[in-house]
C-alpha atoms as a PDB file:
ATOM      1  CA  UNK A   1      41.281   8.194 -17.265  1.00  0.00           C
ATOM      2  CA  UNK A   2      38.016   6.595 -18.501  1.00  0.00           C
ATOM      3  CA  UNK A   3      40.072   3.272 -19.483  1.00  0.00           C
ATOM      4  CA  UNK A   4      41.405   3.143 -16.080  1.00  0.00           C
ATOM      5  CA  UNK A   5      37.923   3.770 -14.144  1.00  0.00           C
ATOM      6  CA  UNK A   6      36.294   1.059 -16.410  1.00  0.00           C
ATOM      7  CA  UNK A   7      38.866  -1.139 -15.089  1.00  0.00           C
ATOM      8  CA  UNK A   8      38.360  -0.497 -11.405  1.00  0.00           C
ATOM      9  CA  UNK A   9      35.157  -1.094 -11.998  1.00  0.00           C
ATOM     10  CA  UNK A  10      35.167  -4.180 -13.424  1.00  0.00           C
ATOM     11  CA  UNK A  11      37.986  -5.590 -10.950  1.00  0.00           C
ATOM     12  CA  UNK A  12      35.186  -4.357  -8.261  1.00  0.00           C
ATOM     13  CA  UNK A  13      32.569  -6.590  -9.968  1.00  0.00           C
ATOM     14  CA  UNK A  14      34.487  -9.752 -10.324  1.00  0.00           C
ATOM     15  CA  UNK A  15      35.658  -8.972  -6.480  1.00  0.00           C
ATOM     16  CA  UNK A  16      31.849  -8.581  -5.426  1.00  0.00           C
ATOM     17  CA  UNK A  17      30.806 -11.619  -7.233  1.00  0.00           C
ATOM     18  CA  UNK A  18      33.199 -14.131  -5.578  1.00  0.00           C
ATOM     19  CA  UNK A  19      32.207 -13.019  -1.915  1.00  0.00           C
ATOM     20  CA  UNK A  20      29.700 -15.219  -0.230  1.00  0.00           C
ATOM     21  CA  UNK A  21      26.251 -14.320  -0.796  1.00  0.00           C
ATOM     22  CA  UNK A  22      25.450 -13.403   2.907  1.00  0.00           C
ATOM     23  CA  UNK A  23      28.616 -10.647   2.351  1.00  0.00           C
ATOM     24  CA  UNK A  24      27.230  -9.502  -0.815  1.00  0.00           C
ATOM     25  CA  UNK A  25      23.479  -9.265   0.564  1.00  0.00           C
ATOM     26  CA  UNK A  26      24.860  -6.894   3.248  1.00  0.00           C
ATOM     27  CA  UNK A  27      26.604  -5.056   0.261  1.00  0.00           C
ATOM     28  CA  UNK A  28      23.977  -4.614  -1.525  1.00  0.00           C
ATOM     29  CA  UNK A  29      21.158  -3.496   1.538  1.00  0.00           C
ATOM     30  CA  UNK A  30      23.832  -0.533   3.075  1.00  0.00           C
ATOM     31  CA  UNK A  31      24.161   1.491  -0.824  1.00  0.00           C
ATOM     32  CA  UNK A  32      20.337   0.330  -1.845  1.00  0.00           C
ATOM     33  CA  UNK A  33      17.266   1.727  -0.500  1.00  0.00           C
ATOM     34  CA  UNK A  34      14.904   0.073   1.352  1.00  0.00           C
ATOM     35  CA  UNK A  35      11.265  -0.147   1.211  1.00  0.00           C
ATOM     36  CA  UNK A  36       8.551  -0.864   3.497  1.00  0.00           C
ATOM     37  CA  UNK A  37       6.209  -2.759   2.331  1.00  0.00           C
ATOM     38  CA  UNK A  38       2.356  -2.913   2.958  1.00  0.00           C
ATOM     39  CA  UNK A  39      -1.185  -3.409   1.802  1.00  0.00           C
ATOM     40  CA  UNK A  40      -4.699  -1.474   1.305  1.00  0.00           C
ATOM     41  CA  UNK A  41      -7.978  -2.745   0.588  1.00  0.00           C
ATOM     42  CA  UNK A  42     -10.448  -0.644  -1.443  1.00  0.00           C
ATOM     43  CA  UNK A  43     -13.823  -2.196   0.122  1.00  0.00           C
ATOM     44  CA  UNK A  44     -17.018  -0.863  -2.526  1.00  0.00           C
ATOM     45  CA  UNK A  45     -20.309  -1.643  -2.354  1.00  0.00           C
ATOM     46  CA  UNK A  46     -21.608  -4.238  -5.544  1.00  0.00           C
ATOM     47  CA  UNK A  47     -22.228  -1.049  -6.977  1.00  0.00           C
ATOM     48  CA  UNK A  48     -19.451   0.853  -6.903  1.00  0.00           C
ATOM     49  CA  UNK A  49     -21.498   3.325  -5.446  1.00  0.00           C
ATOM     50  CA  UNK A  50     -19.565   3.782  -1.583  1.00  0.00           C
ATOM     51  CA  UNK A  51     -16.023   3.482  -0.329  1.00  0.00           C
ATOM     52  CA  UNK A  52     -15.239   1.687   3.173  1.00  0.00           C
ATOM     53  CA  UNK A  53     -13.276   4.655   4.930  1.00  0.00           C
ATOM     54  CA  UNK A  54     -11.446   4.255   8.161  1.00  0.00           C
ATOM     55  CA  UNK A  55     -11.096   7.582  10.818  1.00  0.00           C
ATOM     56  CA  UNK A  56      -7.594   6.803  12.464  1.00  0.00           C
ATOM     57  CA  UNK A  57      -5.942   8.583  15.146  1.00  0.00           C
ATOM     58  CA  UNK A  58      -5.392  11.836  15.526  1.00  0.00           C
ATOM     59  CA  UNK A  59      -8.386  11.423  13.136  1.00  0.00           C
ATOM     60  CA  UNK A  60      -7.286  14.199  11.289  1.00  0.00           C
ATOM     61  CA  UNK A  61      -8.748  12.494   7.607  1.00  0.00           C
ATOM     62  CA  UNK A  62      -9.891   9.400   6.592  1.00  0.00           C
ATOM     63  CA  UNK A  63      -8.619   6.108   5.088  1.00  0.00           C
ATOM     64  CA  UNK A  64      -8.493   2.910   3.616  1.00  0.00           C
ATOM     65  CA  UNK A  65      -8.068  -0.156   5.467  1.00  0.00           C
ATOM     66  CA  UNK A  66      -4.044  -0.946   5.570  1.00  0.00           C
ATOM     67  CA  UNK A  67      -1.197  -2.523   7.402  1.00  0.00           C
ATOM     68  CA  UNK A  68       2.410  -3.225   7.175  1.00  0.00           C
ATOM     69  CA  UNK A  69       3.423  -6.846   6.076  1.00  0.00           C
ATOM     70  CA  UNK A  70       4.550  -9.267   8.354  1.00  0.00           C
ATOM     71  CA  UNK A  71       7.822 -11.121   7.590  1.00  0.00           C
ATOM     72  CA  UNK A  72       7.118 -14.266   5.147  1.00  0.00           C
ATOM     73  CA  UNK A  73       3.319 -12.653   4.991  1.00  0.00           C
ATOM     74  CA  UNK A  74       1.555 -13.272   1.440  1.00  0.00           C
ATOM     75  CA  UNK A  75       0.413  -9.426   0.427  1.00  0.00           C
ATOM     76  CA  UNK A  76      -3.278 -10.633  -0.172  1.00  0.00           C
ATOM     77  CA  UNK A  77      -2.789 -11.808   3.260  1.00  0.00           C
ATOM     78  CA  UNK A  78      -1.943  -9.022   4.963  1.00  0.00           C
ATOM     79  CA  UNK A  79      -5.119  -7.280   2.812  1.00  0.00           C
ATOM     80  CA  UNK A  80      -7.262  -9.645   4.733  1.00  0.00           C
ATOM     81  CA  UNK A  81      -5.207  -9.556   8.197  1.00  0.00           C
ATOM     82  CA  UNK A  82      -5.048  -5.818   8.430  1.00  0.00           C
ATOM     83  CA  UNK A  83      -9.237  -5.723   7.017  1.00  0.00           C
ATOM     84  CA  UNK A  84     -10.388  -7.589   9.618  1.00  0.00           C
ATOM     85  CA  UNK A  85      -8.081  -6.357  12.407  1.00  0.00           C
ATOM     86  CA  UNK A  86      -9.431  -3.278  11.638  1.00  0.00           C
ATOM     87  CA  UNK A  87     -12.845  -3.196  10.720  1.00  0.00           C
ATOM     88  CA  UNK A  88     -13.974  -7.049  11.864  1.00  0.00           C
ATOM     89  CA  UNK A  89     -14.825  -7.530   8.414  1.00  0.00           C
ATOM     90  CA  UNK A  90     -13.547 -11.123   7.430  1.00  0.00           C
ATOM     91  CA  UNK A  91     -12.851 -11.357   3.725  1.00  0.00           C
ATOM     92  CA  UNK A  92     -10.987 -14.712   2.329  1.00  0.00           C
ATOM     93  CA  UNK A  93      -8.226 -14.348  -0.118  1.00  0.00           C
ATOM     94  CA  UNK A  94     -10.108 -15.475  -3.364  1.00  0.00           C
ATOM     95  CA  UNK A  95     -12.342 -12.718  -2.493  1.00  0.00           C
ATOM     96  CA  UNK A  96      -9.689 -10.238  -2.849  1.00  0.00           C
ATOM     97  CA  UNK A  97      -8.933  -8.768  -6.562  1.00  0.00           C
ATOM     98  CA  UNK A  98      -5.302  -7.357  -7.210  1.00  0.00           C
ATOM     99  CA  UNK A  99      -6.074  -3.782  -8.450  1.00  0.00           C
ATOM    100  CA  UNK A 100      -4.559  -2.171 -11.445  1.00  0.00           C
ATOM    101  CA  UNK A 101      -2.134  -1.084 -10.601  1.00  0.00           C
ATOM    102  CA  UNK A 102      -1.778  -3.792  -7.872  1.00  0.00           C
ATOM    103  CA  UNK A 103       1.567  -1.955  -6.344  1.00  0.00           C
ATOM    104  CA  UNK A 104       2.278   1.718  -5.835  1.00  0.00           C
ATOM    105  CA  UNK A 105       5.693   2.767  -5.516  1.00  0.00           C
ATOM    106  CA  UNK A 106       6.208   5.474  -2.812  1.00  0.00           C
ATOM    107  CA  UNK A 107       9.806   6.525  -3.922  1.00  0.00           C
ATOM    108  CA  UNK A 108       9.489   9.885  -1.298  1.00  0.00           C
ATOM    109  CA  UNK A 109       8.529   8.053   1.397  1.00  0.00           C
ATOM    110  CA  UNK A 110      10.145   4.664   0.337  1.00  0.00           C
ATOM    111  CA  UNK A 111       7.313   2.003   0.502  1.00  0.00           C
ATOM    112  CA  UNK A 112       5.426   0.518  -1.458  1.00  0.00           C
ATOM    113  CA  UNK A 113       1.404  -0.600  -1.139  1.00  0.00           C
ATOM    114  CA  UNK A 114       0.171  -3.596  -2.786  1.00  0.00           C
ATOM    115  CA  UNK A 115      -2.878  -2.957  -3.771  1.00  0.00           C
ATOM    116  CA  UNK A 116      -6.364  -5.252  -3.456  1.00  0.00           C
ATOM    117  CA  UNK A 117      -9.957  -4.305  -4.217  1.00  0.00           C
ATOM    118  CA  UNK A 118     -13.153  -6.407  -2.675  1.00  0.00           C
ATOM    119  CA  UNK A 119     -16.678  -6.046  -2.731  1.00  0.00           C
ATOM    120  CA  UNK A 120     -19.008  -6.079   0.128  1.00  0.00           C
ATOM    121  CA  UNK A 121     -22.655  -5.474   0.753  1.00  0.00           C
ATOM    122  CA  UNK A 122     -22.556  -2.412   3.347  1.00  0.00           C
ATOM    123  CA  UNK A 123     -25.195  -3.879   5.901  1.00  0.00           C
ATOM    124  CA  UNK A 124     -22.625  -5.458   7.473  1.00  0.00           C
ATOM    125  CA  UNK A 125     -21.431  -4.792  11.242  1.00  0.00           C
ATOM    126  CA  UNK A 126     -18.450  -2.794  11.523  1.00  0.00           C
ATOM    127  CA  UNK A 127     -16.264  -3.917  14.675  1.00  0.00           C
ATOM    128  CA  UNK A 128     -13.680  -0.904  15.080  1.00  0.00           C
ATOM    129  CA  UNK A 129      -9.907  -1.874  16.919  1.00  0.00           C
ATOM    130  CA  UNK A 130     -10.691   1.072  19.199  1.00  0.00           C
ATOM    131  CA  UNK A 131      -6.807   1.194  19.884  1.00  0.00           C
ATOM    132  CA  UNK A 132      -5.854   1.917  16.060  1.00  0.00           C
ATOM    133  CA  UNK A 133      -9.120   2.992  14.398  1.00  0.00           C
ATOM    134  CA  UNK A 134     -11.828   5.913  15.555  1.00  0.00           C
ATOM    135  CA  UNK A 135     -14.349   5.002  13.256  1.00  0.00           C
ATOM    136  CA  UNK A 136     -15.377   2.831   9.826  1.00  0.00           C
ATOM    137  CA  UNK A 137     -18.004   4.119   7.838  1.00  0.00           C
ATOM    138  CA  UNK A 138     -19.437   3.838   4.354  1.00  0.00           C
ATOM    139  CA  UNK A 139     -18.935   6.539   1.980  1.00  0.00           C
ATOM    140  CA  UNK A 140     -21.127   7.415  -1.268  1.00  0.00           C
ATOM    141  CA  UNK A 141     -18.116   8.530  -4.059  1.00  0.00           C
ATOM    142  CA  UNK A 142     -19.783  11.429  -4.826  1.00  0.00           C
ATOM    143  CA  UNK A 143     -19.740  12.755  -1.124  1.00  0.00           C
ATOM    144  CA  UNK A 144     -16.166  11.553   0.153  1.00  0.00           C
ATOM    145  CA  UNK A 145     -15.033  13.146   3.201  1.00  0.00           C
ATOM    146  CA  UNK A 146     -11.636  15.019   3.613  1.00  0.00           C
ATOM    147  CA  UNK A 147      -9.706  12.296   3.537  1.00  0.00           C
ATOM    148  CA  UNK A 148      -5.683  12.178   4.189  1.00  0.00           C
ATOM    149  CA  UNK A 149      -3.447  13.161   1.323  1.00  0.00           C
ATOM    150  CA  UNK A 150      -1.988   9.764   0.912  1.00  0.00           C
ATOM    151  CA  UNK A 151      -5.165   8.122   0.583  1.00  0.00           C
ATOM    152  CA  UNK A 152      -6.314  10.934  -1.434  1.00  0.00           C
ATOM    153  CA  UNK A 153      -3.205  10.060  -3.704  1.00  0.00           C
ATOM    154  CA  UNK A 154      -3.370   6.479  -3.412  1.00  0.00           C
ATOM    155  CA  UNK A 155      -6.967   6.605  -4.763  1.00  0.00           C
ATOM    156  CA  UNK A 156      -6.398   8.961  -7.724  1.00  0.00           C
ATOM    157  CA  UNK A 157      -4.848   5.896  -9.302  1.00  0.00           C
ATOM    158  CA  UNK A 158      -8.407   4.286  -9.899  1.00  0.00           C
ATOM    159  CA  UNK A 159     -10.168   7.080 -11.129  1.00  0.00           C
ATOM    160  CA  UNK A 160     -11.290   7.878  -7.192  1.00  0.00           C
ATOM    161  CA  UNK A 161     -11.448  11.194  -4.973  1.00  0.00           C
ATOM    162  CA  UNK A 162     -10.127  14.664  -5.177  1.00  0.00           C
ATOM    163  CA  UNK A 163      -7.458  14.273  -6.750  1.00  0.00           C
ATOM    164  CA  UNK A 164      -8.541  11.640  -9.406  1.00  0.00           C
ATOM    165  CA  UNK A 165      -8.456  14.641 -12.206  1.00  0.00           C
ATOM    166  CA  UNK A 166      -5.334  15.388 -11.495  1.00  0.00           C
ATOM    167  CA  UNK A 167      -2.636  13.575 -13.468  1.00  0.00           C
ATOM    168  CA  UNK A 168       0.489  14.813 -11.829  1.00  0.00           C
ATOM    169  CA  UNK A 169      -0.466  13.452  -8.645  1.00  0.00           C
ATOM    170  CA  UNK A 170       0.469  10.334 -10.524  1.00  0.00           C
ATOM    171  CA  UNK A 171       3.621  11.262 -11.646  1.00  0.00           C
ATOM    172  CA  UNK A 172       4.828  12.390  -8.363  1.00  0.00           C
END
């Protein structure tokens, strides 16, 4: 029986190799998953001493400037896009530093956020999309307020927020 099903098997992979490569991408997107994909920045001050949140609606907890990518969008791009969208803040790319870890799988929620980190002094004016984002407002890390869990998650990865001593937050 196991002869017989490593046959079929490999019949099915020659089979699936000859088709044309549009046929085989379709394949291969209906039995994979798919993941959206999107960026965060993680604005500090030059000290490291406050966090740029965002208050989005229903306003329920705060978090991190973020966006979806646009198709053929560089991630570091859409870091930048979605930063100044959002907060009027206008950062250029070689401003931006790919955390570590730069991505964060999301396998529960299937997406994944690439991950930058930029430094600003806070003085600067906030201009708020008032049609995605409540408020922006600089946080001191020792006084975060309640944030959303995903953010909450998200930063536990660099050592930041509630759940930053709690290493199976990670694993999850």
């Amino acid at each position: 029986m196991t002869d017989l099903r490593g046959r079929v098997r490999a019949l099915a992979y020659r089979t699936f190799y000859r088709l044309p490569g549009r046929w085989k991408r379709r394949i291969v997107r209906t039995f994979q998953p798919t993941y959206t994909i999107g960026a965060v920045v993680i604005v500090r001050d030059p000290a490291h001493t406050q966090l740029l949140l965002l208050r989005q609606p229903p306003g329920a907890g705060w978090s991190l400037p973020a966006g979806l990518m646009d198709r053929g969008e560089k991630p570091v791009g859409t870091a930048c896009r979605e930063l100044a969208e959002e907060t009027g803040l206008k950062v250029a790319p070689e401003n931006m530093r790919a955390a570590s870890p730069n991505a964060i799988v999301h396998t529960g929620g299937q997406w994944v956020d690439m991950v930058f980190e930029t430094d600003l002094e806070p003085g600067a004016d906030l201009v708020v999309d008032q049609a995605e984002i409540l408020e922006a407002a600089w946080h001191r890390l020792d006084n975060l307020p309640p944030m959303t869990v995903s953010t909450s998650r998200l930063l536990a990865h660099y050592g930041i927020g509630p759940y930053k001593d709690y290493p199976e937050v990670l694993e999850a």
